[in-house]
N, C-alpha and C. Protein backbone atom coordinates (compact mmCIF):
# COMPACT_ATOMS: atom_id res chain seq x y z
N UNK A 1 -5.61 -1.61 34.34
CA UNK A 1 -6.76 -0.76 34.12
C UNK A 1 -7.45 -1.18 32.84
N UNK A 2 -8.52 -1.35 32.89
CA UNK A 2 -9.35 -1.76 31.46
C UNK A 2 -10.14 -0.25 30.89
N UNK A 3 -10.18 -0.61 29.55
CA UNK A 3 -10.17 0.76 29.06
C UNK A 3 -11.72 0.67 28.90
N UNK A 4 -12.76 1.01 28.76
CA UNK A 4 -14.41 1.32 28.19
C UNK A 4 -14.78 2.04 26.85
N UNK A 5 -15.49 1.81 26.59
CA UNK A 5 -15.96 2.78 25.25
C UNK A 5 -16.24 3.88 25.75
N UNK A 6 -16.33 3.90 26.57
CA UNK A 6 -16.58 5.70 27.32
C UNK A 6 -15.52 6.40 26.94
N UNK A 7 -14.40 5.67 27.18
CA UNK A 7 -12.85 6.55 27.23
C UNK A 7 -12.15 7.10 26.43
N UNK A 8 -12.40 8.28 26.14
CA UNK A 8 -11.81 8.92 24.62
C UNK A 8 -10.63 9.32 24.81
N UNK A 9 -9.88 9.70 23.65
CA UNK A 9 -9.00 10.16 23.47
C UNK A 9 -8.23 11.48 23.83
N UNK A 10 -8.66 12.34 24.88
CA UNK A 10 -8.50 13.95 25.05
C UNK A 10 -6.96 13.98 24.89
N UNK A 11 -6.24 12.84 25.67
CA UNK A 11 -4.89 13.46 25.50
C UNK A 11 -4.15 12.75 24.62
N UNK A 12 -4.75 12.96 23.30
CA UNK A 12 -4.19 12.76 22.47
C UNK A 12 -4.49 12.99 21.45
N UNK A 13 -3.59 13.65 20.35
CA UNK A 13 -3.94 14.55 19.32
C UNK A 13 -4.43 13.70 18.00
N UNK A 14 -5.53 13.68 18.22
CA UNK A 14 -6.57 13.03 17.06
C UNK A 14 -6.28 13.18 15.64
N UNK A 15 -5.41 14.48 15.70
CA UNK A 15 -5.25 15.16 13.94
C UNK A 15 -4.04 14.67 13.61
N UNK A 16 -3.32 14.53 14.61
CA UNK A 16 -1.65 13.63 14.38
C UNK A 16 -2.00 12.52 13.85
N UNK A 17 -2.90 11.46 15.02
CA UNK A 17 -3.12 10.31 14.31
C UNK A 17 -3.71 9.78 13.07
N UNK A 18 -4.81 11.22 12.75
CA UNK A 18 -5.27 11.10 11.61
C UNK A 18 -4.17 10.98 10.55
N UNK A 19 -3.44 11.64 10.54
CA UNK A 19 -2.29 11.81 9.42
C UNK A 19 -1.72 10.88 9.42
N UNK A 20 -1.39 10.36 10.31
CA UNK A 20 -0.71 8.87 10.64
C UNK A 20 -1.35 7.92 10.14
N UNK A 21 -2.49 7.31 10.33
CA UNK A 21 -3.44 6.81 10.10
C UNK A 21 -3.40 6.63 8.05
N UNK A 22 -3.65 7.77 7.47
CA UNK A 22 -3.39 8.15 6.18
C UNK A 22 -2.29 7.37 5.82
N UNK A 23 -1.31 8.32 6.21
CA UNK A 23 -0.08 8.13 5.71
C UNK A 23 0.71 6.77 5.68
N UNK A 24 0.15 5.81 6.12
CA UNK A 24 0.30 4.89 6.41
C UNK A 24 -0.03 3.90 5.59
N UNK A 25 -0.82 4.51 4.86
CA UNK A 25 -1.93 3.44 3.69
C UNK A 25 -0.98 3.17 3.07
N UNK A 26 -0.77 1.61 2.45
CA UNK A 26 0.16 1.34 1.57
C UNK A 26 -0.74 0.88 0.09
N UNK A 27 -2.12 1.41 0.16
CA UNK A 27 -3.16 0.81 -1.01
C UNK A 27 -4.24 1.83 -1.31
N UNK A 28 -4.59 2.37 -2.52
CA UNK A 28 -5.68 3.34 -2.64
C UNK A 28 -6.80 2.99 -1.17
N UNK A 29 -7.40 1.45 -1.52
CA UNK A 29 -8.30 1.47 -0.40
C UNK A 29 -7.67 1.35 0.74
N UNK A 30 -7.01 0.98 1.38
CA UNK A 30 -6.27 1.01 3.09
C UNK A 30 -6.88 3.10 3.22
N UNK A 31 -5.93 3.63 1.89
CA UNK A 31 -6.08 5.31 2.39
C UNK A 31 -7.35 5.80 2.24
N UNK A 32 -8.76 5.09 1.46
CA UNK A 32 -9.63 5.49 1.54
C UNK A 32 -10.28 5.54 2.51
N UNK A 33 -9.92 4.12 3.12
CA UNK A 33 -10.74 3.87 4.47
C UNK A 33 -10.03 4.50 5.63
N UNK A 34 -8.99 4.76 5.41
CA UNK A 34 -8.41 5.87 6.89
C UNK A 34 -9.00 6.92 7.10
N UNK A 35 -9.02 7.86 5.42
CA UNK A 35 -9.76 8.96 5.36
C UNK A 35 -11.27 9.21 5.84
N UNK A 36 -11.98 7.58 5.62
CA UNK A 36 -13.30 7.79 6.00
C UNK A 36 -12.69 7.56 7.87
N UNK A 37 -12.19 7.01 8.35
CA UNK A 37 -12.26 6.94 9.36
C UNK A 37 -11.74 8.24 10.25
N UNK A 38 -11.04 9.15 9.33
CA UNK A 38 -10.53 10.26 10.13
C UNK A 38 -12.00 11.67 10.08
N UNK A 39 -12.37 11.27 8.58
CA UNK A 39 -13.72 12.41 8.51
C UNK A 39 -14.66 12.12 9.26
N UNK A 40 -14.95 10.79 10.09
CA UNK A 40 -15.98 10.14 10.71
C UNK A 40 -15.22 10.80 11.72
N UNK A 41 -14.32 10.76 12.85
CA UNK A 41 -13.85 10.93 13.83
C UNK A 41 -14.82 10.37 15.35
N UNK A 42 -15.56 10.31 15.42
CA UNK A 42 -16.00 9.64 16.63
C UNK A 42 -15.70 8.07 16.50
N UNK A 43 -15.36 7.16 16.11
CA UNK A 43 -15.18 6.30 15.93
C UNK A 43 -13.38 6.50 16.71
N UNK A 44 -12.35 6.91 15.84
CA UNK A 44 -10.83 6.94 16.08
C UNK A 44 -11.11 7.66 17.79
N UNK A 45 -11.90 8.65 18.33
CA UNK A 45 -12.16 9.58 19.63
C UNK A 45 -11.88 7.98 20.25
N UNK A 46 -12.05 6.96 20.25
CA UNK A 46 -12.37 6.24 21.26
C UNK A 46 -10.74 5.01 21.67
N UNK A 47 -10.22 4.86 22.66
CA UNK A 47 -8.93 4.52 22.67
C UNK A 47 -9.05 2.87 22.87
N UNK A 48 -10.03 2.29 22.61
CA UNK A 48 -10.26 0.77 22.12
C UNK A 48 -9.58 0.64 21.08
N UNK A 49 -10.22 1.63 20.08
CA UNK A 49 -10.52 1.72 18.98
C UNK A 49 -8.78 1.54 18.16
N UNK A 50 -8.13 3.00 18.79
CA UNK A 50 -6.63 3.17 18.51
C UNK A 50 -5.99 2.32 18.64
N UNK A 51 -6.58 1.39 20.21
CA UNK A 51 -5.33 0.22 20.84
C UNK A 51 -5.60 -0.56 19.51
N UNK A 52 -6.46 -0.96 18.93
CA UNK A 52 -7.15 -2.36 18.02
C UNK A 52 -6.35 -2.25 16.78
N UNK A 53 -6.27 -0.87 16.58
CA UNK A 53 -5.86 -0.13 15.36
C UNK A 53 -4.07 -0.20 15.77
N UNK A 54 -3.46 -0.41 16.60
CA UNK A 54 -2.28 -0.15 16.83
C UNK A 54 -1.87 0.99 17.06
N UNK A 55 -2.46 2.17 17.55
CA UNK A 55 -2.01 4.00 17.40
C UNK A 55 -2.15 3.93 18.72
N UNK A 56 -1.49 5.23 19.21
CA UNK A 56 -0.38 5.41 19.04
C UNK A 56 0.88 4.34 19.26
N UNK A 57 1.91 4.52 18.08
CA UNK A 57 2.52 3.51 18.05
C UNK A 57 3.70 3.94 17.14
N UNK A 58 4.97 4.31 17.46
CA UNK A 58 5.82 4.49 16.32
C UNK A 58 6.44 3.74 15.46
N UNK A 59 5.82 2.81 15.18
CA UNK A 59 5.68 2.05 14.27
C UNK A 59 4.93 2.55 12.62
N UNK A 60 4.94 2.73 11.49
CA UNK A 60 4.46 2.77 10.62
C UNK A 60 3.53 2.15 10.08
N UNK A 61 3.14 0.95 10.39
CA UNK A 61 1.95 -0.43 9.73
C UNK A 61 0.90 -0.03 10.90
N UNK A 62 -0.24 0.13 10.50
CA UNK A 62 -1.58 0.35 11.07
C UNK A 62 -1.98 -1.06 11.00
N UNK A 63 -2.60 -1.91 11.94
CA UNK A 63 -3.36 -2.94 11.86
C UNK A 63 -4.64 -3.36 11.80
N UNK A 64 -5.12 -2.97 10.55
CA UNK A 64 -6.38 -2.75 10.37
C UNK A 64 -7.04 -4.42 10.53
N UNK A 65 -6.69 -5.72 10.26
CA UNK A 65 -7.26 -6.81 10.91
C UNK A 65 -7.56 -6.45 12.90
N UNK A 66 -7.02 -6.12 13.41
CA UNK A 66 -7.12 -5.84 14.39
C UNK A 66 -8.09 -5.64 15.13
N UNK A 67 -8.82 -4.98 14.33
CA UNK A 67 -10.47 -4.35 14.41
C UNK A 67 -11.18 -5.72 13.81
N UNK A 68 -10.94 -6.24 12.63
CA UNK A 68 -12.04 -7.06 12.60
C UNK A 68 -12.57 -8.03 13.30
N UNK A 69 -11.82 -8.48 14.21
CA UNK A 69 -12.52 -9.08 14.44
C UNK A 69 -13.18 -9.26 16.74
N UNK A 70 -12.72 -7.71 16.12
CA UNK A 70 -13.55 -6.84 17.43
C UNK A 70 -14.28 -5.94 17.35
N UNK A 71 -14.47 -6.28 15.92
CA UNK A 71 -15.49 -5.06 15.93
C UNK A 71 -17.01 -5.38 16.77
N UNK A 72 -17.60 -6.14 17.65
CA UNK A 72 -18.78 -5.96 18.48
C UNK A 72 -18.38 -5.89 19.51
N UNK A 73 -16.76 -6.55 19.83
CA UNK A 73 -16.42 -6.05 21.47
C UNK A 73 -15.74 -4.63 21.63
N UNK A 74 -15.82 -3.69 20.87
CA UNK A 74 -15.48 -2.41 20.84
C UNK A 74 -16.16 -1.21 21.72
N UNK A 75 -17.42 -1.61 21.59
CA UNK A 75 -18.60 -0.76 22.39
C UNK A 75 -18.80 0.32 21.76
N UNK A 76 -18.93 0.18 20.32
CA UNK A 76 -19.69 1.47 19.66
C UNK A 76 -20.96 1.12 18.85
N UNK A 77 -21.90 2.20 19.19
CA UNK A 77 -22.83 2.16 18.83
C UNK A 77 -23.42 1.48 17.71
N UNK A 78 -24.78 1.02 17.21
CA UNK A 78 -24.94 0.53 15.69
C UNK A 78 -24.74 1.04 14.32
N UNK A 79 -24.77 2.16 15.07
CA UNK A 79 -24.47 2.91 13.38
C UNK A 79 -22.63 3.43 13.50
N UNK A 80 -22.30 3.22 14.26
CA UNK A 80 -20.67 3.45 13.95
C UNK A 80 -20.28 2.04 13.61
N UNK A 81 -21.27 0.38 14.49
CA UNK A 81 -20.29 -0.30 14.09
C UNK A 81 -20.29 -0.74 11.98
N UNK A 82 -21.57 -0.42 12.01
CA UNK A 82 -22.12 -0.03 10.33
C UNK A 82 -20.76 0.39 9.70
N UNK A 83 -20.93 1.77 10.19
CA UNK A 83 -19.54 2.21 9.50
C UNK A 83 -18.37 1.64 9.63
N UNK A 84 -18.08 1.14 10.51
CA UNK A 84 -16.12 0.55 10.42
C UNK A 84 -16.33 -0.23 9.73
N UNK A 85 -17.75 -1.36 9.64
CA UNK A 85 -17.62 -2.40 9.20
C UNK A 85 -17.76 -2.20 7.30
N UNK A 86 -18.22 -1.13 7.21
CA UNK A 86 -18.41 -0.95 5.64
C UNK A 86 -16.81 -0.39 5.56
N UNK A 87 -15.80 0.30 6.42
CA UNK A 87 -14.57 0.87 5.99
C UNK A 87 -14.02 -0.35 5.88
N UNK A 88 -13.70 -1.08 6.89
CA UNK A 88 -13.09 -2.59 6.73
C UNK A 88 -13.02 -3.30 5.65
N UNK A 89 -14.51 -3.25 5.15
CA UNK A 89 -14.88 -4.08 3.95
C UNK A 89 -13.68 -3.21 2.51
N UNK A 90 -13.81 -1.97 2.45
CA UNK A 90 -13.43 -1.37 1.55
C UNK A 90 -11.65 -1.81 2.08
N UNK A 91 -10.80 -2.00 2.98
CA UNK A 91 -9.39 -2.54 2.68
C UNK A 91 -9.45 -4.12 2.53
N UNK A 92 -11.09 -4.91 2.69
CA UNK A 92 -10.63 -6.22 1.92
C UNK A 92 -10.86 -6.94 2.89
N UNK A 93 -11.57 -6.90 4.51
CA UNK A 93 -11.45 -7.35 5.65
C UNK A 93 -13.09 -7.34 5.73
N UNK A 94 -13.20 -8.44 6.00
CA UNK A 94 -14.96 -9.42 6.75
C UNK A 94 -15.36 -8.71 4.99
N UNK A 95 -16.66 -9.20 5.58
CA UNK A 95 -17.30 -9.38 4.29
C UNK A 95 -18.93 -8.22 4.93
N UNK A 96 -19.22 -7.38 4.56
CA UNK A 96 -20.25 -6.71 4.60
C UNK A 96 -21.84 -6.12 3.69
N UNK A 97 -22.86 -6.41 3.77
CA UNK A 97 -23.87 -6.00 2.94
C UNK A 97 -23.92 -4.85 2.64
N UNK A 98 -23.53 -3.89 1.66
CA UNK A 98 -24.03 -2.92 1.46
C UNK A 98 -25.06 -2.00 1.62
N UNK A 99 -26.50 -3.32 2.00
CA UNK A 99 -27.24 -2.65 2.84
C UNK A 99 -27.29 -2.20 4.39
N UNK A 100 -25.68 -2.08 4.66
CA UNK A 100 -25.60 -1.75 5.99
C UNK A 100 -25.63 -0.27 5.95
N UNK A 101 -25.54 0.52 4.73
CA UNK A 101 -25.29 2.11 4.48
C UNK A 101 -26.97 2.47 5.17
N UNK A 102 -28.05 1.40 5.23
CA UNK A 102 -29.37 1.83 5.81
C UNK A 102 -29.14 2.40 7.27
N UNK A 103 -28.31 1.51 7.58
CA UNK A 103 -28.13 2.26 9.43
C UNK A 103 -27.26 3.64 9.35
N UNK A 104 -26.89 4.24 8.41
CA UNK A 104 -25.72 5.70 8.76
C UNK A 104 -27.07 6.43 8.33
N UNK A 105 -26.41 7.87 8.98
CA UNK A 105 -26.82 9.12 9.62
C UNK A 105 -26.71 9.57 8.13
N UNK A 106 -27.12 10.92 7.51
CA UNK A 106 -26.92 11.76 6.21
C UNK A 106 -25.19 11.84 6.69
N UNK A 107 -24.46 12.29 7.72
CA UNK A 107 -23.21 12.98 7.99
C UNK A 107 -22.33 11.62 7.31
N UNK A 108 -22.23 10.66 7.97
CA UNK A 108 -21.62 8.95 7.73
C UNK A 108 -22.20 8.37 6.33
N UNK A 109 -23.03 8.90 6.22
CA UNK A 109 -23.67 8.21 4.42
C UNK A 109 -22.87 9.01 3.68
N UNK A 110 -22.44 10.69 4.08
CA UNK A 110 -21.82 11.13 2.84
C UNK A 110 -20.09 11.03 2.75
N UNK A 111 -19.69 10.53 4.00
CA UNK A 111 -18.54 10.12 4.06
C UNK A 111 -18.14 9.05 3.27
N UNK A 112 -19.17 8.10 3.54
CA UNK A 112 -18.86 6.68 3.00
C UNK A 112 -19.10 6.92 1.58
N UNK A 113 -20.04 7.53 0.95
CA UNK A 113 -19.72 8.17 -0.41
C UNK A 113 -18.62 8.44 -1.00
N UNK A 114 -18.08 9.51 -0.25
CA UNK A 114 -16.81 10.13 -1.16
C UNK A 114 -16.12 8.89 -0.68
N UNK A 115 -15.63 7.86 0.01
CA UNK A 115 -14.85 6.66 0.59
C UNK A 115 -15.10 5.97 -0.93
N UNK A 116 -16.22 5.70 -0.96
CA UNK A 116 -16.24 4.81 -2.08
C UNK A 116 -16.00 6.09 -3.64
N UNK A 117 -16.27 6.91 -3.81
CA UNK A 117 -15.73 7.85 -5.00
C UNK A 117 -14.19 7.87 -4.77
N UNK A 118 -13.36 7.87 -3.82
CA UNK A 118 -12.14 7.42 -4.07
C UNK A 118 -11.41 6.26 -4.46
N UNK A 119 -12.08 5.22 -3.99
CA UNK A 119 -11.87 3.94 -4.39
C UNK A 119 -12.19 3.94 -5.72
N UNK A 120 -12.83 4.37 -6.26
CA UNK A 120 -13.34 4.24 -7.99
C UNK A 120 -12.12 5.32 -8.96
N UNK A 121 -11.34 5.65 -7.71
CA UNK A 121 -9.68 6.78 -8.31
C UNK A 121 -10.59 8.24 -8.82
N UNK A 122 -11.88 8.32 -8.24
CA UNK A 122 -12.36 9.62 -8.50
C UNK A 122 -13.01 10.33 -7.03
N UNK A 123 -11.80 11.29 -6.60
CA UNK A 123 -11.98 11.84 -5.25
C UNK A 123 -12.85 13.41 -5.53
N UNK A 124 -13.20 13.68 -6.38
CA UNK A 124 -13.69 15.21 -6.89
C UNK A 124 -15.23 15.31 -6.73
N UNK A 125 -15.64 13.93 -6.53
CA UNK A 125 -17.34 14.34 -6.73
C UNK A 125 -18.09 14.81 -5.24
N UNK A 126 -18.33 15.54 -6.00
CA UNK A 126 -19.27 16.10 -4.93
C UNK A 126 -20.47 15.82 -3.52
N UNK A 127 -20.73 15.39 -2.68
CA UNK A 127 -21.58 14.29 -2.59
C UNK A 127 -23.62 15.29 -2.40
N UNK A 128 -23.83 14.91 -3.17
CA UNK A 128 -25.30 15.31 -3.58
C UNK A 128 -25.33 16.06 -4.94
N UNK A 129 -24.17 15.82 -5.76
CA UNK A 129 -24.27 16.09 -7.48
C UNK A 129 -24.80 14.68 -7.80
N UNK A 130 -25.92 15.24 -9.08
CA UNK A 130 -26.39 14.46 -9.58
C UNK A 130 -25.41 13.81 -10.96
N UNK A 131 -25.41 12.39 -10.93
CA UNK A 131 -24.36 11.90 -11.40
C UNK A 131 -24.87 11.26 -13.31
């Protein structure tokens, strides 16, 4: 059976994997970029996405190369692939323009914010305080 980008995740508990996903980080950025990927959640909804990622999997090591270099045969949209590809960038994987933050939504711009305010070891800021 081949899986589609259509095919989400229903039976399977998204908030488990999120934690999993986290918990897994063995590097400030690996856990930043999980976190953006768990607050994004339509992106992880999709079971390409998980297989690429290695989840579900009782295994502990998330394979975040996995994704890179599927990230256009994934079948998500332009502005999600924006986003993985700016999370990717943040554990150290492909190389991305910063002006890719032009394609996210206000919801995915303020994610990727606090993503990058954690990476800087400051998770407290607010996103729309003036800095």
């Amino acid at each position: 059976m081949t899986i589609t980008s259509a095919e989400t995740t229903d039976d399977i508990d998204l908030k488990q994997l999120g934690k999993k996903l986290v918990r897994s980080a063995t590097s400030d950025r690996e856990r930043a970029a999980a976190q953006a990927l768990v607050e994004e959640e339509t992106i992880l909804a999709q079971r390409n996405v998980l297989a690429a990622l290695g989840l579900p999997d009782p295994r502990p090591a998330v394979r975040w190369e996995g994704l890179s270099g599927r990230v256009y045969s994934l079948g998500l949209d332009d502005e999600q692939r924006a986003f993985l590809s700016l999370t990717l960038s943040m554990v150290g994987i492909g190389q991305v323009s910063l002006a890719a933050v032009s394609d996210l939504d206000e919801r995915r711009l303020a994610i990727m914010l606090r993503a990058i305010a954690r990476l800087a070891g400051n998770d407290t800021i607010a996103v729309g305080t003036r800095l």
